[in-house]
C-alpha atoms as a PDB file:
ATOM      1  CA  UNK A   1       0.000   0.000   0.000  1.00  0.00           C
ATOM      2  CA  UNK A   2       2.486   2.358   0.976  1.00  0.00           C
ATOM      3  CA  UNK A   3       4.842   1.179  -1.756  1.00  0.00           C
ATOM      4  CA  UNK A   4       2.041   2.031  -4.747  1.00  0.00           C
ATOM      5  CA  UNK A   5       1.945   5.621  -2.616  1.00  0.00           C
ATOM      6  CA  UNK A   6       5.619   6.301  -2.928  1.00  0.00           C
ATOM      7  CA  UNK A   7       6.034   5.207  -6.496  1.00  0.00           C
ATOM      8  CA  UNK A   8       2.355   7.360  -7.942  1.00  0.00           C
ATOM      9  CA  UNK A   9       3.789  10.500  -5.977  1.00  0.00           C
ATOM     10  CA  UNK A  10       7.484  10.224  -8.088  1.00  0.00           C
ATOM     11  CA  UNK A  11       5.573   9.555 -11.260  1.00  0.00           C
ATOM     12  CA  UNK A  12       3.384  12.231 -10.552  1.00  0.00           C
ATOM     13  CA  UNK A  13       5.830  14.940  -9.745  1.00  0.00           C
ATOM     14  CA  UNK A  14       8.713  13.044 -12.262  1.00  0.00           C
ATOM     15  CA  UNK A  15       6.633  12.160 -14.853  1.00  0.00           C
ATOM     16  CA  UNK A  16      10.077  11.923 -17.239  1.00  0.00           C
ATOM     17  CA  UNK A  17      12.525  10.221 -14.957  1.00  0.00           C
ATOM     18  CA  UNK A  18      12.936   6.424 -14.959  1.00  0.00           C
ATOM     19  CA  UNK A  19      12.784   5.263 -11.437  1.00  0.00           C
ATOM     20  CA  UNK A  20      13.878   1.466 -11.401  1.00  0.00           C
ATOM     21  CA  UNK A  21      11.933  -0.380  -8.594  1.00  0.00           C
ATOM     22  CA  UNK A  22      13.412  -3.435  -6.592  1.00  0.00           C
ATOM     23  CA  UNK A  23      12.081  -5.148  -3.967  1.00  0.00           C
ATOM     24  CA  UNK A  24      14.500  -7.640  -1.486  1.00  0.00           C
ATOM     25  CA  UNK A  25      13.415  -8.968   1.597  1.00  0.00           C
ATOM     26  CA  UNK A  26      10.149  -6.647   2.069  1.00  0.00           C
ATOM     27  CA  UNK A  27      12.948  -3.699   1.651  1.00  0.00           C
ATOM     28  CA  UNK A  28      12.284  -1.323  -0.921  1.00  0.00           C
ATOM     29  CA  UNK A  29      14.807   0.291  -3.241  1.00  0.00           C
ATOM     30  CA  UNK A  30      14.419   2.959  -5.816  1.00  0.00           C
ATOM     31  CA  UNK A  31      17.710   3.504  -8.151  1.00  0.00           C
ATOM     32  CA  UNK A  32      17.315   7.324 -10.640  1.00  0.00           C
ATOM     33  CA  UNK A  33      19.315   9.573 -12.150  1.00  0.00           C
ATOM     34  CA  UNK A  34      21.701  11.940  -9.951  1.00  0.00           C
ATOM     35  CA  UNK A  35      20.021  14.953 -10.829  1.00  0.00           C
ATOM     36  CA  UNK A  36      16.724  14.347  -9.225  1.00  0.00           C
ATOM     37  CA  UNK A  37      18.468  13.135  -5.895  1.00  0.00           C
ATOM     38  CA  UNK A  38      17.438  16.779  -3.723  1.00  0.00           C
ATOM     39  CA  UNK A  39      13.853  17.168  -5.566  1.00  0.00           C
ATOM     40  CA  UNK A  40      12.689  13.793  -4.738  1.00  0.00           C
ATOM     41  CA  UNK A  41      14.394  13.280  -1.182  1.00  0.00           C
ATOM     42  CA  UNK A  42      12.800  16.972  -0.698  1.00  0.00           C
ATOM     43  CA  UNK A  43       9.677  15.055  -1.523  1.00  0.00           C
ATOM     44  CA  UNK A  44      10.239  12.375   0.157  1.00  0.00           C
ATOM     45  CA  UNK A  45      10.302  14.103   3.374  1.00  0.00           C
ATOM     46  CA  UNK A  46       7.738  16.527   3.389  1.00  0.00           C
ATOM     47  CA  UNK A  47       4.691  15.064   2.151  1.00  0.00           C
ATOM     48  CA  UNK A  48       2.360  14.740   4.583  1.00  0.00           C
ATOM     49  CA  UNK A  49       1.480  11.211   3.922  1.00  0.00           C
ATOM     50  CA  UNK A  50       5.367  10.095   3.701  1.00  0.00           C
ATOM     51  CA  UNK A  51       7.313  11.361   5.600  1.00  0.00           C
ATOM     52  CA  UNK A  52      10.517   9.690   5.498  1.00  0.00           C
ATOM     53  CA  UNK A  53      11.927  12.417   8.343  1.00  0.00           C
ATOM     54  CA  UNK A  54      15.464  10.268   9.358  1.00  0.00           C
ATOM     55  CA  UNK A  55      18.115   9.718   7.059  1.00  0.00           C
ATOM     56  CA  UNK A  56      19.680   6.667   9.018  1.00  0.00           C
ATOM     57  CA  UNK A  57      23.024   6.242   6.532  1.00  0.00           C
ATOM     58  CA  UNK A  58      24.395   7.152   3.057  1.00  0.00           C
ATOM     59  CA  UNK A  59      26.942   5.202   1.241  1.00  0.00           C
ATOM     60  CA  UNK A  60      28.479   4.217  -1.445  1.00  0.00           C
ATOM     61  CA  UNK A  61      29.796   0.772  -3.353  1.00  0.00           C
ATOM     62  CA  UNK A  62      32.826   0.765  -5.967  1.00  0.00           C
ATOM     63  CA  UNK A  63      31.655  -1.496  -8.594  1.00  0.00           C
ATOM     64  CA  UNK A  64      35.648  -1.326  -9.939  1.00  0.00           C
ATOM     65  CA  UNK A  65      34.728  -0.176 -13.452  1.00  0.00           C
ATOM     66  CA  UNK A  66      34.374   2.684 -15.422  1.00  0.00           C
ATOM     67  CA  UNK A  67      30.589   3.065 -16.268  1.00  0.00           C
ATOM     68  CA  UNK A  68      28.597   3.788 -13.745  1.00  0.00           C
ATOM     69  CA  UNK A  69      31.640   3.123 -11.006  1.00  0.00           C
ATOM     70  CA  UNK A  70      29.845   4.286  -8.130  1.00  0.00           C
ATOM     71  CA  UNK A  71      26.277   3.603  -6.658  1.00  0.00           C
ATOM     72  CA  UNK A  72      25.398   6.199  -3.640  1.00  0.00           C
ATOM     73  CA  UNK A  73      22.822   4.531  -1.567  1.00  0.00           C
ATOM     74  CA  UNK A  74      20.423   6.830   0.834  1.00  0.00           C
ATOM     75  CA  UNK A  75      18.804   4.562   3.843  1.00  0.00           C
ATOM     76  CA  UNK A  76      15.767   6.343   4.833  1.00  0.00           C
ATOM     77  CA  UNK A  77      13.277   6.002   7.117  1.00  0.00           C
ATOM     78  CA  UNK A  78       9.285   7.213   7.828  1.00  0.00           C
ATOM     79  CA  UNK A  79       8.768   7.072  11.812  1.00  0.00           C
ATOM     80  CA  UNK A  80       5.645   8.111  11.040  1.00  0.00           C
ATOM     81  CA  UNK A  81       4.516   4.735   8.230  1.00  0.00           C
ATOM     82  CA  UNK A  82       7.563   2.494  10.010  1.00  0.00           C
ATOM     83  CA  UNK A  83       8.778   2.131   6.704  1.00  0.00           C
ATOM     84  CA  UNK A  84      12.296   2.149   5.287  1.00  0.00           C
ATOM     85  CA  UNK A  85      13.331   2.797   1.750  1.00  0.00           C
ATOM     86  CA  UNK A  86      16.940   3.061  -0.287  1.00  0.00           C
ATOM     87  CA  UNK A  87      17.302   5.658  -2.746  1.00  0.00           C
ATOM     88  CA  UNK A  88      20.136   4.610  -5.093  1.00  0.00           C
ATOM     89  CA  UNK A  89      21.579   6.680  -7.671  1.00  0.00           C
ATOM     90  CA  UNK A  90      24.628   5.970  -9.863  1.00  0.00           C
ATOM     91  CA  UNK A  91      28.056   8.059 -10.701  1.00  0.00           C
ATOM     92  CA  UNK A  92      30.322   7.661 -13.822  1.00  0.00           C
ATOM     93  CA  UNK A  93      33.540   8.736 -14.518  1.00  0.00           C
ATOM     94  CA  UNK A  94      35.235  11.339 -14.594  1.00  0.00           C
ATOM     95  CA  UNK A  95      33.452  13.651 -11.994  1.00  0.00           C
ATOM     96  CA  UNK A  96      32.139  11.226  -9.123  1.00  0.00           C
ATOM     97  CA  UNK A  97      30.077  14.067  -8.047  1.00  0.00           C
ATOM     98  CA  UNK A  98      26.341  13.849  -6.263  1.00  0.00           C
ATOM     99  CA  UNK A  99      24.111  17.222  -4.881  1.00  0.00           C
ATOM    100  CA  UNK A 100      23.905  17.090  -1.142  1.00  0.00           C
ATOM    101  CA  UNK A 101      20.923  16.421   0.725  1.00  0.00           C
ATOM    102  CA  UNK A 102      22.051  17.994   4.254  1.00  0.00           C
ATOM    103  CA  UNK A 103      19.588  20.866   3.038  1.00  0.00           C
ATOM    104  CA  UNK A 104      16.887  18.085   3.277  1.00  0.00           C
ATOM    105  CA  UNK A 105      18.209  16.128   6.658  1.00  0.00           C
ATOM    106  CA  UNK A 106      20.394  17.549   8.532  1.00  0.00           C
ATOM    107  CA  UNK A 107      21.785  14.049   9.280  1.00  0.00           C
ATOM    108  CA  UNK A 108      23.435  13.548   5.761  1.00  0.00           C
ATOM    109  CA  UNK A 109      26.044  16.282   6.865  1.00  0.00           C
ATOM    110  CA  UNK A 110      28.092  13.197   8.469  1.00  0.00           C
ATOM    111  CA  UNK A 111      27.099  10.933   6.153  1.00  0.00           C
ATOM    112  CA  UNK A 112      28.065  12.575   3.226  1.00  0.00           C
ATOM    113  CA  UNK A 113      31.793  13.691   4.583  1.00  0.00           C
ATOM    114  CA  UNK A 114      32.549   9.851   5.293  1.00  0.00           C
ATOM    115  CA  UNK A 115      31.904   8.853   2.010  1.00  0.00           C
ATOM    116  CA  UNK A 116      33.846  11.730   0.433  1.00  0.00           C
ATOM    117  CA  UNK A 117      36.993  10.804   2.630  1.00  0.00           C
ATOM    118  CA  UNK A 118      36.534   6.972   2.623  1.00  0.00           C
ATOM    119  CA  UNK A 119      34.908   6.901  -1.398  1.00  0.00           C
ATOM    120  CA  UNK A 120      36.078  10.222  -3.065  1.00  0.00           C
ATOM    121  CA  UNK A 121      32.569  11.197  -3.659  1.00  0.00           C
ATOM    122  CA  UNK A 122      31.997  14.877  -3.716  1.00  0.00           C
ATOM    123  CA  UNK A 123      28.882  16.444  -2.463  1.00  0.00           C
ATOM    124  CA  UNK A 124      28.012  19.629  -4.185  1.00  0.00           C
ATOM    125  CA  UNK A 125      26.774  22.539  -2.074  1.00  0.00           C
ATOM    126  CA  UNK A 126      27.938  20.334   1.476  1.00  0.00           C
ATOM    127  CA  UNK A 127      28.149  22.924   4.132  1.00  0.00           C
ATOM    128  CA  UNK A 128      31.777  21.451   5.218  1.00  0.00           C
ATOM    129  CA  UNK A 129      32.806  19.092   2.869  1.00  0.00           C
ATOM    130  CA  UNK A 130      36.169  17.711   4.674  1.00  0.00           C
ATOM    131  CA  UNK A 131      37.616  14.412   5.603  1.00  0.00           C
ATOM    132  CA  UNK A 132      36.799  12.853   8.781  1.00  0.00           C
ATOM    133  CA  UNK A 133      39.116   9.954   9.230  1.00  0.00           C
ATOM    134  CA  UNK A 134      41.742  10.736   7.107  1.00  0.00           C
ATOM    135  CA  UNK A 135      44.328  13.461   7.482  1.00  0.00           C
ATOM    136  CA  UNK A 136      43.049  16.371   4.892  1.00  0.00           C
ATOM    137  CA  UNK A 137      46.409  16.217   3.044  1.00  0.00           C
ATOM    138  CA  UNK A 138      45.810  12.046   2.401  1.00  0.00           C
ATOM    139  CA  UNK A 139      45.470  12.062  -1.502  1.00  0.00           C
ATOM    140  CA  UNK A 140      44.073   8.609  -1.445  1.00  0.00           C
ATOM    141  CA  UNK A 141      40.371   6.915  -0.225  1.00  0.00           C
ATOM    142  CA  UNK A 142      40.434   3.762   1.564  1.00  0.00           C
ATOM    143  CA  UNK A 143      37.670   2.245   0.148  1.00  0.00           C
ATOM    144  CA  UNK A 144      37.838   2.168  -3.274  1.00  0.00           C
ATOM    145  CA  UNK A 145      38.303  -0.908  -5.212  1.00  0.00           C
ATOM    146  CA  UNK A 146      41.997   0.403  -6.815  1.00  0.00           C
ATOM    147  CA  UNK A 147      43.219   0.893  -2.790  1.00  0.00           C
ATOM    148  CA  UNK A 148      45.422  -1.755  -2.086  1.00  0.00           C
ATOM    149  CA  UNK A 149      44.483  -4.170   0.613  1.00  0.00           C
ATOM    150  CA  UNK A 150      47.524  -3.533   3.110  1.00  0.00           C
ATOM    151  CA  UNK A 151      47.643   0.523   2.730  1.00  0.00           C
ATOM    152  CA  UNK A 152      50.500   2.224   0.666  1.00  0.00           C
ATOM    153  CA  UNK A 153      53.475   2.368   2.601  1.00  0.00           C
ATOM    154  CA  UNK A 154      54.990   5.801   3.685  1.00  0.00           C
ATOM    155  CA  UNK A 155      51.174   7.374   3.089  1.00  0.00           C
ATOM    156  CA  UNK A 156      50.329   8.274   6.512  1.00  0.00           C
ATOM    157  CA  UNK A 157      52.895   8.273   9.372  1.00  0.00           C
ATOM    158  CA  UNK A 158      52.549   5.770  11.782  1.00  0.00           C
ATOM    159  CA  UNK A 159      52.799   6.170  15.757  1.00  0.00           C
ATOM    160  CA  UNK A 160      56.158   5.056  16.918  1.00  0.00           C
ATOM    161  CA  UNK A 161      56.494   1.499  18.331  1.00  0.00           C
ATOM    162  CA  UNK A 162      57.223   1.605  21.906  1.00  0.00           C
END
């Protein structure tokens, strides 16, 4: 019921953009096109029969090739239905670049700076785009595919052994 809700909204205010619908394990997920990622999240969140108020994560997974290398996922969450949806949206090469939703929930502030330092994923318009785990002058992201397993050597300086 709620599913049919969500999807005739999108249409309805999207009538052009190809939302992909898949269902796992009673878990919905919608993947679209990066440039509808604030409209329908803004969506998504304020109407009054949705919503989805928490953004519990966003991530990211490095498919290790160069079309469509990167898939951000949005987990989010309706307190209000108890219903959780992922909003996927995929990133090609060269410019692994995605519009911030912190404007939308203030949550996705954090969110969104771990997968920049971790994925290299910029967030355009982030309030304070900056690592989090990593040292601002590390020129590498730890969780790409192309990272080697054991680190780089000599990348990051290492506490002395005692």
């Amino acid at each position: 019921m709620l599913k049919e809700t969500i999807l005739k909204k999108l249409q309805d205010k999207f009538p052009d953009a190809d939302f992909k619908v898949n269902e796992h394990m009673g878990e919905l997920s919608l993947t679209f096109s990066r440039k509808l990622i604030v409209d329908v999240c803004s969506l998504l969140k304020n109407d009054a029969d949705l919503r989805f108020n928490l953004c519990e994560d966003i991530t990211a997974v490095d498919w290790g090739k160069s079309k469509n290398r990167f898939t951000v996922v949005y987990h989010i969450f309706s307190m209000m239905n108890g219903f959780r949806l992922a909003l996927r949206t995929d990133l090609e090469e060269p410019d692994y670049i995605a519009e911030s939703v912190s404007a939308v929930w203030k949550t996705a502030n954090w969110h969104e700076r771990e997968v920049y330092d971790m994925f290299g994923i910029v967030f355009n318009n982030h309030p304070d785009l900056r690592r989090m785990y990593m040292p601002e002058e590390f020129e590498y992201h730890p969780l790409r595919k192309d990272f080697p397993l054991m680190g780089i050597p000599g990348s990051l300086p290492l506490p002395e052994k005692k």
